[in-house]
C-alpha atoms as a PDB file:
ATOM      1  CA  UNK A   1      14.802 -15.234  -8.341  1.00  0.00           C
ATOM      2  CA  UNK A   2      21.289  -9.396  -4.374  1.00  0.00           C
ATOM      3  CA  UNK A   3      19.673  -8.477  -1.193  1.00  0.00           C
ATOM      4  CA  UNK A   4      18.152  -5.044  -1.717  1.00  0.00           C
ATOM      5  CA  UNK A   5      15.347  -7.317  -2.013  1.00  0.00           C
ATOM      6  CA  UNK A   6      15.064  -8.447  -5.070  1.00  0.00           C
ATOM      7  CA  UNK A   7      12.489 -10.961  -4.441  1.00  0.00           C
ATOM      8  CA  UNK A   8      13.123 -12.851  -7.705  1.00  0.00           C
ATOM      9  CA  UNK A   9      13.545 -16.095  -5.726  1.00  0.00           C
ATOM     10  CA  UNK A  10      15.771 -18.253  -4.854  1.00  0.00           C
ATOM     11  CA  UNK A  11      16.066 -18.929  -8.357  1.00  0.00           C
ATOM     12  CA  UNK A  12      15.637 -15.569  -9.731  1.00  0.00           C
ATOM     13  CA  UNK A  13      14.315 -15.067 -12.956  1.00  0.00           C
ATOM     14  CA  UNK A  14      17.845 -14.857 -14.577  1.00  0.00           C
ATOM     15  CA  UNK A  15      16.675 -11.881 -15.181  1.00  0.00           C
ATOM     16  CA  UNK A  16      15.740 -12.404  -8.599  1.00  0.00           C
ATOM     17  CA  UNK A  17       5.645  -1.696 -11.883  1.00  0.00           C
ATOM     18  CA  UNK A  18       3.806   0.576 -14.086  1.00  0.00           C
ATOM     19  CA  UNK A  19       0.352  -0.394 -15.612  1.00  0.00           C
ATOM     20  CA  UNK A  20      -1.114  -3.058 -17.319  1.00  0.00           C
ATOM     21  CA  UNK A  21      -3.911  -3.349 -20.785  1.00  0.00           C
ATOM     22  CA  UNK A  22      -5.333  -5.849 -22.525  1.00  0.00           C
ATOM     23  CA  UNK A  23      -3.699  -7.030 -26.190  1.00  0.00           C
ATOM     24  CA  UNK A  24      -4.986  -5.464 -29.307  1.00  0.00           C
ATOM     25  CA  UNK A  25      -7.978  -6.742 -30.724  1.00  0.00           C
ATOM     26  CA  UNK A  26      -5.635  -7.940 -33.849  1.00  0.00           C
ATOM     27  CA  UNK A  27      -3.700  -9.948 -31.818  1.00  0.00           C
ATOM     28  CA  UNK A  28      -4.348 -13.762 -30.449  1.00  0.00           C
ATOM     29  CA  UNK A  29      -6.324 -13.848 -27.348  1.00  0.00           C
ATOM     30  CA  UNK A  30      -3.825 -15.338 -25.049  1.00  0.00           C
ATOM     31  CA  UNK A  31      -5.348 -17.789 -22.436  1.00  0.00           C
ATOM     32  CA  UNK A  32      -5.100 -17.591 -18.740  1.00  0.00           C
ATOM     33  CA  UNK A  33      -2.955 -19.914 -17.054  1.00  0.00           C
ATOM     34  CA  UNK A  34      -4.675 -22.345 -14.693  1.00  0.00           C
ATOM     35  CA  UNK A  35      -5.641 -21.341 -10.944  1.00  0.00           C
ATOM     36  CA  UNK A  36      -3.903 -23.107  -8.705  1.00  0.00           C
ATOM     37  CA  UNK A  37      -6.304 -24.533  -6.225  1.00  0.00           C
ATOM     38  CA  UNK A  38      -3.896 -24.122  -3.061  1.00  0.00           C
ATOM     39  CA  UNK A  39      -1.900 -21.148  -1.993  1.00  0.00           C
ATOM     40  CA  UNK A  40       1.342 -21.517  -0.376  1.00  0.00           C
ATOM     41  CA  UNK A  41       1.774 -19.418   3.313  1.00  0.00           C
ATOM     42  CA  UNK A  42       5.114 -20.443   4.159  1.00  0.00           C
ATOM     43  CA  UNK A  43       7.962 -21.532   3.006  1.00  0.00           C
ATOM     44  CA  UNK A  44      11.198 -22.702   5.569  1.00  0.00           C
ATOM     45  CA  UNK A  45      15.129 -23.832   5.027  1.00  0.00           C
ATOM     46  CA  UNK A  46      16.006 -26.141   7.454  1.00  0.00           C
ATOM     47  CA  UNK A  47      13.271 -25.646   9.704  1.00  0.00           C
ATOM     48  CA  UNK A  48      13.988 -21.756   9.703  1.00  0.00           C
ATOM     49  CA  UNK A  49      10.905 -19.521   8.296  1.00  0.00           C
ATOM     50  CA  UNK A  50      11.968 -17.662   5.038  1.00  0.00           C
ATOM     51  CA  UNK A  51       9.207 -16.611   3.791  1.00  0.00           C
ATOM     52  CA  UNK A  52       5.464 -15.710   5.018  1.00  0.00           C
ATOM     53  CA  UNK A  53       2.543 -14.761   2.337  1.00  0.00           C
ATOM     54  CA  UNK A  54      -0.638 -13.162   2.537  1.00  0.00           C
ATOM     55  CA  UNK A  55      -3.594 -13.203  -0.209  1.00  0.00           C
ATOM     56  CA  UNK A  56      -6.379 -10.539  -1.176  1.00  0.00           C
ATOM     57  CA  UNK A  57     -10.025 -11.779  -1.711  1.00  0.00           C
ATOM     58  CA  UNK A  58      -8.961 -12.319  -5.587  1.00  0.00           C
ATOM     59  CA  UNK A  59      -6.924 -14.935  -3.808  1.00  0.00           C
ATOM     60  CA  UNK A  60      -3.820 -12.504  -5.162  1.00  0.00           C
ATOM     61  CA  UNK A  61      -0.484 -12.282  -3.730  1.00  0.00           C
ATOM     62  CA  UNK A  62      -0.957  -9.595  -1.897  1.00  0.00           C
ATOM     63  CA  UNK A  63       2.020  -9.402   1.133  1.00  0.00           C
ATOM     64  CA  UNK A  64       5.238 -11.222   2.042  1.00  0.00           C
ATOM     65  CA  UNK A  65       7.448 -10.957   4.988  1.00  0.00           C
ATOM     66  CA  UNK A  66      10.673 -11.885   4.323  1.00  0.00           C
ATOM     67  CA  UNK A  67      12.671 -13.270   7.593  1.00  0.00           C
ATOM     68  CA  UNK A  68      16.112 -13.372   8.506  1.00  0.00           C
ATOM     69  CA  UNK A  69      18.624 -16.029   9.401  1.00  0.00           C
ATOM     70  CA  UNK A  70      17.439 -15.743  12.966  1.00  0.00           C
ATOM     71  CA  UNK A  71      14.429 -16.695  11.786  1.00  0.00           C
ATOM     72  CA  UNK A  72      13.265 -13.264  12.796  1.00  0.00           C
ATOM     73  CA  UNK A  73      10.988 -10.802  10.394  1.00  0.00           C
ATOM     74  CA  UNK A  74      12.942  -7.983   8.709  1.00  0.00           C
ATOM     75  CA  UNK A  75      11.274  -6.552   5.898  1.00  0.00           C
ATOM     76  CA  UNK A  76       7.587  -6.864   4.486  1.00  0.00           C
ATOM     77  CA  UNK A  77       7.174  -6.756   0.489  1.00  0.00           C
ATOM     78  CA  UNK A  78       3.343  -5.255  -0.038  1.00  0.00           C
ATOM     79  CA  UNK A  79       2.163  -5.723  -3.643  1.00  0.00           C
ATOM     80  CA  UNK A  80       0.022  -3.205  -6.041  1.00  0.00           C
ATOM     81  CA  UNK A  81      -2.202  -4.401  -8.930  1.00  0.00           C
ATOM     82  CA  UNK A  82      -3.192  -1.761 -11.600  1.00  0.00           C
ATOM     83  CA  UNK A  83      -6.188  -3.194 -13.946  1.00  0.00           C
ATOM     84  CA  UNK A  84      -5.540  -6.563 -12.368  1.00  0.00           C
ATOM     85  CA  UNK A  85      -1.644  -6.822 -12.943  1.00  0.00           C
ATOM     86  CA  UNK A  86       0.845  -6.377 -10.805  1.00  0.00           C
ATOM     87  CA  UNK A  87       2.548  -2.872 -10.997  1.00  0.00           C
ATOM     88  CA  UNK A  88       4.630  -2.178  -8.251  1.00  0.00           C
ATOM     89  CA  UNK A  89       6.220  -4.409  -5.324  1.00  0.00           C
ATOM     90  CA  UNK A  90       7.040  -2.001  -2.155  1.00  0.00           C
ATOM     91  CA  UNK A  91       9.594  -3.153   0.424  1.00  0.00           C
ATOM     92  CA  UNK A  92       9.328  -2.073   4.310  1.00  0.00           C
ATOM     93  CA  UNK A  93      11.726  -2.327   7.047  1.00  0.00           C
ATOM     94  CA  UNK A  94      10.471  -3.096  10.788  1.00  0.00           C
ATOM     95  CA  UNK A  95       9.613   0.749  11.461  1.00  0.00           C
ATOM     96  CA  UNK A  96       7.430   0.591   8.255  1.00  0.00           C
ATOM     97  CA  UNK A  97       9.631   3.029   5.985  1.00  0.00           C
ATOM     98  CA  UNK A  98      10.000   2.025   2.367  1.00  0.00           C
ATOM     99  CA  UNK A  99      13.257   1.512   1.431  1.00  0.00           C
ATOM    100  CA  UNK A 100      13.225  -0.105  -2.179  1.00  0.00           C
ATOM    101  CA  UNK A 101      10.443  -0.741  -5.085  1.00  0.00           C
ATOM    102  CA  UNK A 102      10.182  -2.592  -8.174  1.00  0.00           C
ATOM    103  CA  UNK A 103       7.877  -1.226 -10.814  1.00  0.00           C
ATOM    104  CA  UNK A 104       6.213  -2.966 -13.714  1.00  0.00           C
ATOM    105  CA  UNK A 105       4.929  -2.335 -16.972  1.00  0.00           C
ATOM    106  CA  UNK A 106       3.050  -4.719 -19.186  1.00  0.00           C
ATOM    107  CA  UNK A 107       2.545  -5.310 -23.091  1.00  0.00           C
ATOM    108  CA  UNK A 108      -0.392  -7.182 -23.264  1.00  0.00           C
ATOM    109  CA  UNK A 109      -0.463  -9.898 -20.357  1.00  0.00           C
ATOM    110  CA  UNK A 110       3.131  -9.929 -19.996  1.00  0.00           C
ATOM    111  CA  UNK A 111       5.759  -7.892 -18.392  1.00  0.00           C
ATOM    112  CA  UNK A 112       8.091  -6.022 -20.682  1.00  0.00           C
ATOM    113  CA  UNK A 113       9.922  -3.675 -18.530  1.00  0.00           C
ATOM    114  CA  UNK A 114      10.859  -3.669 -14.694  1.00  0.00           C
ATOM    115  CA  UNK A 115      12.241  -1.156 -12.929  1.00  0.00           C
ATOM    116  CA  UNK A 116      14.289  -1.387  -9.525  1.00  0.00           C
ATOM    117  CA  UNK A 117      14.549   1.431  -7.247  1.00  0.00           C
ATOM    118  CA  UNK A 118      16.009   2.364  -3.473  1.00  0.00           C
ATOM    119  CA  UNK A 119      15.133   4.473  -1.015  1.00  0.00           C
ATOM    120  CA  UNK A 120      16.966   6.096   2.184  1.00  0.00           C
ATOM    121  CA  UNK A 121      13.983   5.499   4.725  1.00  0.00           C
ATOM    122  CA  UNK A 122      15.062   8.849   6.563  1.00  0.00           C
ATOM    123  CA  UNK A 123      15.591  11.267   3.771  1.00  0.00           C
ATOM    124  CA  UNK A 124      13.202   9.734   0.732  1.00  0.00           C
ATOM    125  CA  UNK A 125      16.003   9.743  -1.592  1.00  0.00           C
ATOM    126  CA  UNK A 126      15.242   7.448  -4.211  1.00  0.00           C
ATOM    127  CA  UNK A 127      17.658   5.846  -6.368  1.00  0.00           C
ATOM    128  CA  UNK A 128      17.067   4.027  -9.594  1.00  0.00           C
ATOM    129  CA  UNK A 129      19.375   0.357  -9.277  1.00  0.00           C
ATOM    130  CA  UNK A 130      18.416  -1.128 -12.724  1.00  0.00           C
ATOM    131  CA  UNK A 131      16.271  -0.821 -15.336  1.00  0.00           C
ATOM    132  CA  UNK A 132      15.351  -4.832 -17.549  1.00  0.00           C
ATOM    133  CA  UNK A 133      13.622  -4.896 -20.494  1.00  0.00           C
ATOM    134  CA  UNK A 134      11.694  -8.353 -21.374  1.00  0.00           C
ATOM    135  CA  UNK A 135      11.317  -9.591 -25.195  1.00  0.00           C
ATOM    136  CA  UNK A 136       7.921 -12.278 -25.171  1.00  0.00           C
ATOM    137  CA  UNK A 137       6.044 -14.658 -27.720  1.00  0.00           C
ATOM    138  CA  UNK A 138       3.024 -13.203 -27.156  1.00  0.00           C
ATOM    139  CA  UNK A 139       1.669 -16.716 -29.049  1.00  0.00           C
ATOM    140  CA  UNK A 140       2.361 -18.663 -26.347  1.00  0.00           C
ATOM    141  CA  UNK A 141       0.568 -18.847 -22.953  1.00  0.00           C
ATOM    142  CA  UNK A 142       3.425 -19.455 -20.836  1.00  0.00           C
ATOM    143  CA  UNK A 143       7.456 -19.940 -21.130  1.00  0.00           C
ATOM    144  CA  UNK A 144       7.361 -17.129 -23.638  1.00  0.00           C
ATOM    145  CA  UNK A 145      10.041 -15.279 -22.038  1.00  0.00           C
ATOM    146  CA  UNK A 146      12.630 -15.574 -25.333  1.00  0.00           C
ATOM    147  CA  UNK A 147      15.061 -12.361 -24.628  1.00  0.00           C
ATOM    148  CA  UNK A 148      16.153 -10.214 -21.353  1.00  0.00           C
ATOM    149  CA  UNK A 149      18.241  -6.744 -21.579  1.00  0.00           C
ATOM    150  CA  UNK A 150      19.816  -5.489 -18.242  1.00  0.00           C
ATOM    151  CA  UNK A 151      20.746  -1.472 -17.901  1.00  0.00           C
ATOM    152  CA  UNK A 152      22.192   0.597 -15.220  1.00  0.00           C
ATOM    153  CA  UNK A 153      21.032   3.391 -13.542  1.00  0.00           C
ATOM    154  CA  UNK A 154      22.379   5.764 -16.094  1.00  0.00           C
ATOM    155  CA  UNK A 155      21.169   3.447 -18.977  1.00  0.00           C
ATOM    156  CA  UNK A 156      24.089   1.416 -20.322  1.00  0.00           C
ATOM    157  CA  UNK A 157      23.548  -1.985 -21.322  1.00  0.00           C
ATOM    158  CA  UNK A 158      25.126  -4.190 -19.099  1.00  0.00           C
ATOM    159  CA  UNK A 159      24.506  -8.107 -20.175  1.00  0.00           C
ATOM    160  CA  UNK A 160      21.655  -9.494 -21.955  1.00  0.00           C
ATOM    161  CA  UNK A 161      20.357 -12.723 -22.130  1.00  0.00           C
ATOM    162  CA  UNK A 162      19.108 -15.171 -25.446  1.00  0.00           C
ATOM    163  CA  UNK A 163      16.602 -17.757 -24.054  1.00  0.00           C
ATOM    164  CA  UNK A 164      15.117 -20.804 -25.687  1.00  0.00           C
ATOM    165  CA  UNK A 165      12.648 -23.910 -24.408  1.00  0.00           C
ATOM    166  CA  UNK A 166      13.113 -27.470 -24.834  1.00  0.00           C
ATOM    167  CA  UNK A 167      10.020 -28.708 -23.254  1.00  0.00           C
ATOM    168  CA  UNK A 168       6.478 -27.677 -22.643  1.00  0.00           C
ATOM    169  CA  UNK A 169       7.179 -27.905 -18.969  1.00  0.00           C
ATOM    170  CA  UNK A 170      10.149 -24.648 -19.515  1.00  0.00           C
ATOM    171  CA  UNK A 171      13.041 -26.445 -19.643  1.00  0.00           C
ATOM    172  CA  UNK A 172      15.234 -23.872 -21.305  1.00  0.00           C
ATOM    173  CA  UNK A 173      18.692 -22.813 -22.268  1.00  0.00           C
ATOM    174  CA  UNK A 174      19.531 -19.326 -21.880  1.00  0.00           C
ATOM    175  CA  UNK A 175      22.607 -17.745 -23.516  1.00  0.00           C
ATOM    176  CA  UNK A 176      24.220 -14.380 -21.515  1.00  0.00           C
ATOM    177  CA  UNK A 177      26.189 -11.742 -23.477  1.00  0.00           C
ATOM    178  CA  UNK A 178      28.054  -8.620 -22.281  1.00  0.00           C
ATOM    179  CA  UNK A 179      27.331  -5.090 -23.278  1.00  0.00           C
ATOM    180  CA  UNK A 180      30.417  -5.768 -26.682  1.00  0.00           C
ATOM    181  CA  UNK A 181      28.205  -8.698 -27.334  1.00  0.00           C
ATOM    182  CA  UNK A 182      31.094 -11.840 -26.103  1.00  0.00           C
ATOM    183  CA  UNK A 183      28.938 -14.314 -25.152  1.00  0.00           C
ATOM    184  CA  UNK A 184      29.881 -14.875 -21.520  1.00  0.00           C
ATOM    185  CA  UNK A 185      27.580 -17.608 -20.520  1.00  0.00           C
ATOM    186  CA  UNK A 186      25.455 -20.554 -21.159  1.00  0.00           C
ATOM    187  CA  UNK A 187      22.711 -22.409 -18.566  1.00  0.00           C
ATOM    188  CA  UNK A 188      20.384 -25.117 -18.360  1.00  0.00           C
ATOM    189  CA  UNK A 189      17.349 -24.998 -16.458  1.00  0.00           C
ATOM    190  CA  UNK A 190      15.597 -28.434 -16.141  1.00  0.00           C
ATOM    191  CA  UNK A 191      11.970 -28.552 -14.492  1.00  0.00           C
ATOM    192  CA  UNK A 192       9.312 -31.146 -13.944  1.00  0.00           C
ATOM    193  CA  UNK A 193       5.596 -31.482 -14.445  1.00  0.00           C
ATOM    194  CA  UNK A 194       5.030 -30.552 -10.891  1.00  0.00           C
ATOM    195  CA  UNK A 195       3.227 -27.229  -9.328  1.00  0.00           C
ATOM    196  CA  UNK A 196       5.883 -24.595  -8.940  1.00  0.00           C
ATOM    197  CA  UNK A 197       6.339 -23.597  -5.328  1.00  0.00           C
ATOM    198  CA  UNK A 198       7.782 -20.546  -5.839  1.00  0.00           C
ATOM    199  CA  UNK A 199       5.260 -18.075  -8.497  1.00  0.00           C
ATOM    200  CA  UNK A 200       4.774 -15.778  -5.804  1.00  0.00           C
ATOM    201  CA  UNK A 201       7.996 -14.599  -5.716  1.00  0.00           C
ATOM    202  CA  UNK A 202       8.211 -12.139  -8.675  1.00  0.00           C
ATOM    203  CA  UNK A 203       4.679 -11.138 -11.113  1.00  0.00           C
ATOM    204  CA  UNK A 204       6.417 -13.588 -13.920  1.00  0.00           C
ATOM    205  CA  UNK A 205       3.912 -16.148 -12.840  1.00  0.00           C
ATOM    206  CA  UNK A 206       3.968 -17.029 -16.588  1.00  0.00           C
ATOM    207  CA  UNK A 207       7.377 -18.314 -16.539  1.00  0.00           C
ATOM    208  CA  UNK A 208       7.037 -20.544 -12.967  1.00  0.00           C
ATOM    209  CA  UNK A 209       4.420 -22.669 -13.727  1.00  0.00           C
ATOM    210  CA  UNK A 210       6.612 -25.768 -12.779  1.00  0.00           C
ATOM    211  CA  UNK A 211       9.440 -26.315 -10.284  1.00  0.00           C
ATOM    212  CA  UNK A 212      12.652 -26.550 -11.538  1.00  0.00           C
ATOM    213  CA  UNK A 213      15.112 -29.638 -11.179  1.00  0.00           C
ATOM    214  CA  UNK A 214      18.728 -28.413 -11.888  1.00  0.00           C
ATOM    215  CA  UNK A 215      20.726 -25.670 -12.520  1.00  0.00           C
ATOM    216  CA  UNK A 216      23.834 -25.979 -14.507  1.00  0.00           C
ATOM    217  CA  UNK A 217      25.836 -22.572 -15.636  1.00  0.00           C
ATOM    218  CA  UNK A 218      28.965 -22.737 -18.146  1.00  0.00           C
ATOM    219  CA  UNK A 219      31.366 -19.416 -17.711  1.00  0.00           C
ATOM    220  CA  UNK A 220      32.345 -19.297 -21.178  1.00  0.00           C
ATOM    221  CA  UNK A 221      35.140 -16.775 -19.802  1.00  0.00           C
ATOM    222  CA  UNK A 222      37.417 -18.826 -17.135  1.00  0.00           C
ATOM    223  CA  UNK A 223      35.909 -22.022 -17.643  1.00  0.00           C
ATOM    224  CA  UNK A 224      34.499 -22.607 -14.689  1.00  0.00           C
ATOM    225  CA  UNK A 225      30.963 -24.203 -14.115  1.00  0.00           C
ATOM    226  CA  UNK A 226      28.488 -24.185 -11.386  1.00  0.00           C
ATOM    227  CA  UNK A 227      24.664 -25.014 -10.521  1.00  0.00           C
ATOM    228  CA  UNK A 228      22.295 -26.981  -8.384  1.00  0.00           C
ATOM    229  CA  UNK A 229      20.143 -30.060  -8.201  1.00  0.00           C
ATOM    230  CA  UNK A 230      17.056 -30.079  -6.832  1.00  0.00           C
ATOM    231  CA  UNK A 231      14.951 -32.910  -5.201  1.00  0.00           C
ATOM    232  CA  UNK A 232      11.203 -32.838  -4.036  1.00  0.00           C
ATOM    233  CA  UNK A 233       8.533 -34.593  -2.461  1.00  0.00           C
ATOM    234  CA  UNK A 234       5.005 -33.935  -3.515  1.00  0.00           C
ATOM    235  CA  UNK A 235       1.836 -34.314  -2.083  1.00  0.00           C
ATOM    236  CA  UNK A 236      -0.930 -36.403  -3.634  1.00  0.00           C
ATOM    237  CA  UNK A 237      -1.776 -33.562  -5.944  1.00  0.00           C
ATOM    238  CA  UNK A 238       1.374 -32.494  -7.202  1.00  0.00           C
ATOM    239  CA  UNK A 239       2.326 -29.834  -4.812  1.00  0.00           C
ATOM    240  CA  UNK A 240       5.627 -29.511  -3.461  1.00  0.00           C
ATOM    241  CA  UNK A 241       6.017 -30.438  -0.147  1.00  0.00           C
ATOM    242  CA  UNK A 242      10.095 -30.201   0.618  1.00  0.00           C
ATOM    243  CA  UNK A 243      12.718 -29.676  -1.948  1.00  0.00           C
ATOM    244  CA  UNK A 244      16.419 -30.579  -1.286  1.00  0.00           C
ATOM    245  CA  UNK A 245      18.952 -27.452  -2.750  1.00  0.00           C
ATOM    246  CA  UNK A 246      22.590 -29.812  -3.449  1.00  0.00           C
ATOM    247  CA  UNK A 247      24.543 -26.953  -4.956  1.00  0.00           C
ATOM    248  CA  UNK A 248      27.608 -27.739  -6.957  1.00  0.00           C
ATOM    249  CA  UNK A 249      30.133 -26.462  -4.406  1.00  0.00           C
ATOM    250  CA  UNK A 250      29.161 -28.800  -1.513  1.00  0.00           C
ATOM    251  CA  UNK A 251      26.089 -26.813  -0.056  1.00  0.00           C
ATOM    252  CA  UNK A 252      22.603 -28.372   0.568  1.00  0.00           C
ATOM    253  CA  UNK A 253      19.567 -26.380   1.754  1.00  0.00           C
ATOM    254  CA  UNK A 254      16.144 -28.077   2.450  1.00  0.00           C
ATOM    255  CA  UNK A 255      12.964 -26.216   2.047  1.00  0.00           C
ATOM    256  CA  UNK A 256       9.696 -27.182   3.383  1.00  0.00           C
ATOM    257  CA  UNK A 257       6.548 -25.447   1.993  1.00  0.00           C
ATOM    258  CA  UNK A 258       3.042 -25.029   4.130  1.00  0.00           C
ATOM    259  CA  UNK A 259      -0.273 -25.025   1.456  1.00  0.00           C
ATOM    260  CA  UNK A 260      -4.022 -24.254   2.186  1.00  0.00           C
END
């Protein structure tokens, strides 16, 4: 879900941390979604680590390293919980300096503002990259995600996104527009009824309950289109155990993911 680290996955929340509070008594008691019963600890493409994960005794993300094409570590993401949400992601390079930071803050259970900062290790000079703002159906458990607003550093809308579900399993379309309002784009996500591999990646574990299938994105501008299909094998209780990347300009990637 841009390699400052963005962390929001290889599939990025089209949208690639502050504090969190329960909802007001007057409003529905949303339910937790499930626990999964395995945690993933490693995740390859084409036999070359990508990702490493580490868990605290809530069985919470709590680390990832991040490797390089070399298949060598270059960065650890540490993660900080605040009233038992997420509220900040910190990125390290190799000599342990933080160099960028996502922040989150929550209404209710779910996120409705992220922050993205960097940092020169040497100096401390901290930058703020982005600020998104996150519109949710506070009704629904999960896939309740309906509306995303990206700024810049100096607060100027840059694009925001319209999103709607066809499925239970969060099959959605989502609908881009640019800061004059032209709508600029148009995608289809497809996913199954399968375990998603990749929650860890971002604290929108509410929105990757199930692995997604295909891609497809319409420039509405030049006409152009592109996406990706996606095919899995499962184990015998529904967890991913590869998934074949065929993107739609001739690239294929294969992932392999490692559960306990």
């Amino acid at each position: 879900m841009k390699k400052i680290l963005f962390l929001v996955m290889p599939v990025g929340l089209f949208f690639s941390c502050s504090s969190g509070s329960d909802e007001a008594a007057s409003k529905p008691v949303v339910p937790e979604p499930p626990v999964q019963s395995k945690k993933i600890i490693a995740v390859k493409q084409d036999n070359r680590l990508v990702y490493t994960f580490t868990y605290n005794s809530d069985n919470k993300i709590s680390e990832i390293g991040n490797y390089s094409s070399n298949g060598s570590l270059f960065s650890t993401t540490k993660v900080e919980y605040t009233n038992g949400f997420e509220s900040r992601r910190n990125t390290y390079n190799l000599q342990n300096k933080l160099y960028n930071y996502h922040t989150y803050t929550y209404s209710g259970k779910y996120i409705s503002e992220r922050s993205i900062y960097s940092r020169e290790p040497s100096t401390g000079k901290e930058v703020l990259v982005q600020r998104t703002y996150y519109t949710n159906d506070s009704g629904k458990p999960n896939y309740n995600l309906t509306g995303v607003q990206y700024y810049d550093n100096i607060g100027n809308l840059v694009s925001k996104s319209d999103i709607t579900y066809m499925d239970a399993h969060g099959s959605s379309i989502s609908t881009v527009y640019n800061a004059a309002g032209t709508k600029t784009e148009v995608s289809v996500w497809m996913r199954d009824n399968a375990i998603a591999w990749d929650k860890v990646l971002d604290p929108f574990v509410y929105q990757h309950e199930h692995n997604t299938l295909s891609v497809s994105s319409n420039n509405l501008l030049d006409g152009t289109a592109t996406g990706y299909n996606i095919e899995y094998t499962y184990d015998s209780k529904n967890y991913p155990l590869t998934a074949k990347y065929s993107h739609s300009n001739g690239q294929t990637y294969t992932y392999s993911f490692t559960w306990e």
